[in-house]
Protein backbone atom coordinates (compact mmCIF):
# COMPACT_ATOMS: atom_id res chain seq x y z
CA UNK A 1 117.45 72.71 123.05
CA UNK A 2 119.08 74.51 120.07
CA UNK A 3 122.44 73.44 118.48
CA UNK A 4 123.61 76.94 119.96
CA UNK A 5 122.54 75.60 123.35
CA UNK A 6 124.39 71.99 122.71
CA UNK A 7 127.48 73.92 122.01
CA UNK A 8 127.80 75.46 125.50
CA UNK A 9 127.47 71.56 127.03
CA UNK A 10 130.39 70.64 129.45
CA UNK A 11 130.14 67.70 127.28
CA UNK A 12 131.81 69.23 124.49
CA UNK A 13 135.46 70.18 125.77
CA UNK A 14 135.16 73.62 128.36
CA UNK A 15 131.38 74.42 127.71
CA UNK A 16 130.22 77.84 129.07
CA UNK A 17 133.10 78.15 131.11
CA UNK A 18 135.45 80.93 128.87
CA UNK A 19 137.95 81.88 131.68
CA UNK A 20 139.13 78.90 131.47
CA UNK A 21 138.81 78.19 128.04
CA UNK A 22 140.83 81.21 127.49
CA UNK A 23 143.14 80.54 129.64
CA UNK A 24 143.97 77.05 128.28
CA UNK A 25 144.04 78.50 125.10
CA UNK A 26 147.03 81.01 126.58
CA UNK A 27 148.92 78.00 127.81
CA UNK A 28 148.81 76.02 124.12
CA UNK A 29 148.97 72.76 123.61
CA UNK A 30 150.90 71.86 126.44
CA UNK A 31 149.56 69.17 128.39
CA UNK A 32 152.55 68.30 130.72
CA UNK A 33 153.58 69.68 134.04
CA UNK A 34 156.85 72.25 133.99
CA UNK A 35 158.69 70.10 135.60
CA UNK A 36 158.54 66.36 135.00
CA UNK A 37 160.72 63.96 136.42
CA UNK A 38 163.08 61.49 134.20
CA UNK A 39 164.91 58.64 135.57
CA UNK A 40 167.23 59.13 132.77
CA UNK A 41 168.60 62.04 134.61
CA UNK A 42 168.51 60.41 137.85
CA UNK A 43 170.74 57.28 137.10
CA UNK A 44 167.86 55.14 135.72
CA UNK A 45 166.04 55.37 139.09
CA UNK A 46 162.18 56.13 139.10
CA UNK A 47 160.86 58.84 141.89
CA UNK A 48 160.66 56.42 144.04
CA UNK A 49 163.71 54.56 143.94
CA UNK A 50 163.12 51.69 141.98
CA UNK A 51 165.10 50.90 138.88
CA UNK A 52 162.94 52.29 135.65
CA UNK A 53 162.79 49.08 133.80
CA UNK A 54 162.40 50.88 130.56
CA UNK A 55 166.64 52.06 130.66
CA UNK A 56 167.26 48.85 131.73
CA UNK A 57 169.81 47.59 129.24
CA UNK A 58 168.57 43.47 129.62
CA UNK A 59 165.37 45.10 128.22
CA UNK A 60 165.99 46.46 124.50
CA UNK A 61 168.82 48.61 124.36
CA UNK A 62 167.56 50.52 127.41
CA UNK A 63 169.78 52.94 128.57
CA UNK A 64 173.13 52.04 126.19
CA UNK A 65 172.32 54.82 123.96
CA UNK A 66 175.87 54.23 122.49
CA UNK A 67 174.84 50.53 121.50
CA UNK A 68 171.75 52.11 119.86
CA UNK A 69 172.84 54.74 118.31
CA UNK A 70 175.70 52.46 116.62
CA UNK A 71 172.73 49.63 115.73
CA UNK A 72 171.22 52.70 113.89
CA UNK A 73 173.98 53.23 112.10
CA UNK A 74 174.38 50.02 111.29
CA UNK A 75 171.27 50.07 109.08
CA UNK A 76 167.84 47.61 110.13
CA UNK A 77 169.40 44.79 108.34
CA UNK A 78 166.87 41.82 109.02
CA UNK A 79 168.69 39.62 106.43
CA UNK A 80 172.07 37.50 107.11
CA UNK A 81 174.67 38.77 104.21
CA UNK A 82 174.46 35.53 102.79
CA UNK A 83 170.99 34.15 101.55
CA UNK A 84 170.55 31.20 99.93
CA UNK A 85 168.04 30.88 96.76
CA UNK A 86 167.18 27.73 95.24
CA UNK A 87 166.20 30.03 91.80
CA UNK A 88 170.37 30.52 92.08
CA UNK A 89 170.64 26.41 92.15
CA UNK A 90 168.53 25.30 89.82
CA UNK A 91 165.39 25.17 91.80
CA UNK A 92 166.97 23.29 94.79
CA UNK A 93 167.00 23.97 98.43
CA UNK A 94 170.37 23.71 100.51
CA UNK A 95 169.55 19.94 101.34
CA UNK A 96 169.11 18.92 97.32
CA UNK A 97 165.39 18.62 97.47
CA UNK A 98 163.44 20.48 94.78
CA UNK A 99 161.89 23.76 96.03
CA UNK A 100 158.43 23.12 95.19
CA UNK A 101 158.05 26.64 95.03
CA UNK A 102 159.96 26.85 91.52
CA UNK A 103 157.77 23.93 90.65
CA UNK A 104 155.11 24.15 87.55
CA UNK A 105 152.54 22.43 89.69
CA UNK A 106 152.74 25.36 92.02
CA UNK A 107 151.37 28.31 90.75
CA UNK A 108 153.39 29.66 87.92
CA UNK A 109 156.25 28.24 89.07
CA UNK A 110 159.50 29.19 87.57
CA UNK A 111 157.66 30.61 84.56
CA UNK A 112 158.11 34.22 84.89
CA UNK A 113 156.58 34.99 81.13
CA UNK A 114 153.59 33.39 81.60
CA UNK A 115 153.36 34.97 84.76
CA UNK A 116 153.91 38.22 83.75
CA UNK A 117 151.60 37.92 80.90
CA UNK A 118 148.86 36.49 82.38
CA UNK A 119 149.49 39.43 85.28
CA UNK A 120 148.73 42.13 82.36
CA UNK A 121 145.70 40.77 80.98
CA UNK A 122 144.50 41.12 84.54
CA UNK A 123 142.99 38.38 87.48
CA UNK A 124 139.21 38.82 86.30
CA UNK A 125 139.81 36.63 82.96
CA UNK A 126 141.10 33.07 82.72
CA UNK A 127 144.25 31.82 81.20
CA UNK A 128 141.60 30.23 78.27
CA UNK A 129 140.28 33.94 77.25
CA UNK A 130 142.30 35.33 74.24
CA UNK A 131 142.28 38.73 72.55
């Protein structure tokens, strides 16, 4: 078989079959029927009756577009407005404890400097190498 041969193949989308190929190609990239039915125009009820759980409002915002559109405006805050940092108070959480996350022993710490300088000579040399 030639690759000429292999390209007329049903396998590979309409094969020899140009009527319909061409006539597909007329009709675009539309892959949906003309008419298509949406709960969302039919009270939130699927063709058959049953409620379409996806505009049910206990699922997401479902169908309270209002709610959603006003959550949009709102912004995707993930955040409360208040946060607390221990780096704000001196290196303590909200119970007292020391944040061992500002701690020496931990990494770099609270020692932003060194951090940043060992950051530009780059992770492949160690903190002994000098230039």
């Amino acid at each position: 078989m030639s690759d000429g041969d292999a390209r007329k193949s049903s396998q590979h989308g309409f094969g020899g079959d140009r009527e319909f190929a061409s006539e597909m190609g007329k009709i675009g990239g539309k892959n949906q029927p003309d008419e298509i039915y949406k709960p969302s125009e039919h009270d939130g009820l699927r063709e058959d009756g049953e409620p379409d759980q996806r505009l049910n409002s206990e699922h997401g915002f479902g169908g309270d577009r209002e709610r959603a559109a006003e959550a949009g405006r709102k912004g995707g805050k993930t955040q409360p407005d208040e946060v607390y940092k221990p780096s704000e108070h001196g290196g303590l959480t909200k119970s007292g404890e020391p944040d061992k996350r500002m701690n020496s022993e931990h990494g770099f710490g609270g020692d932003r400097e060194f951090a940043s300088e060992m950051g530009k000579r780059g992770g492949s040399r160690n903190s002994e190498d000098d230039e």
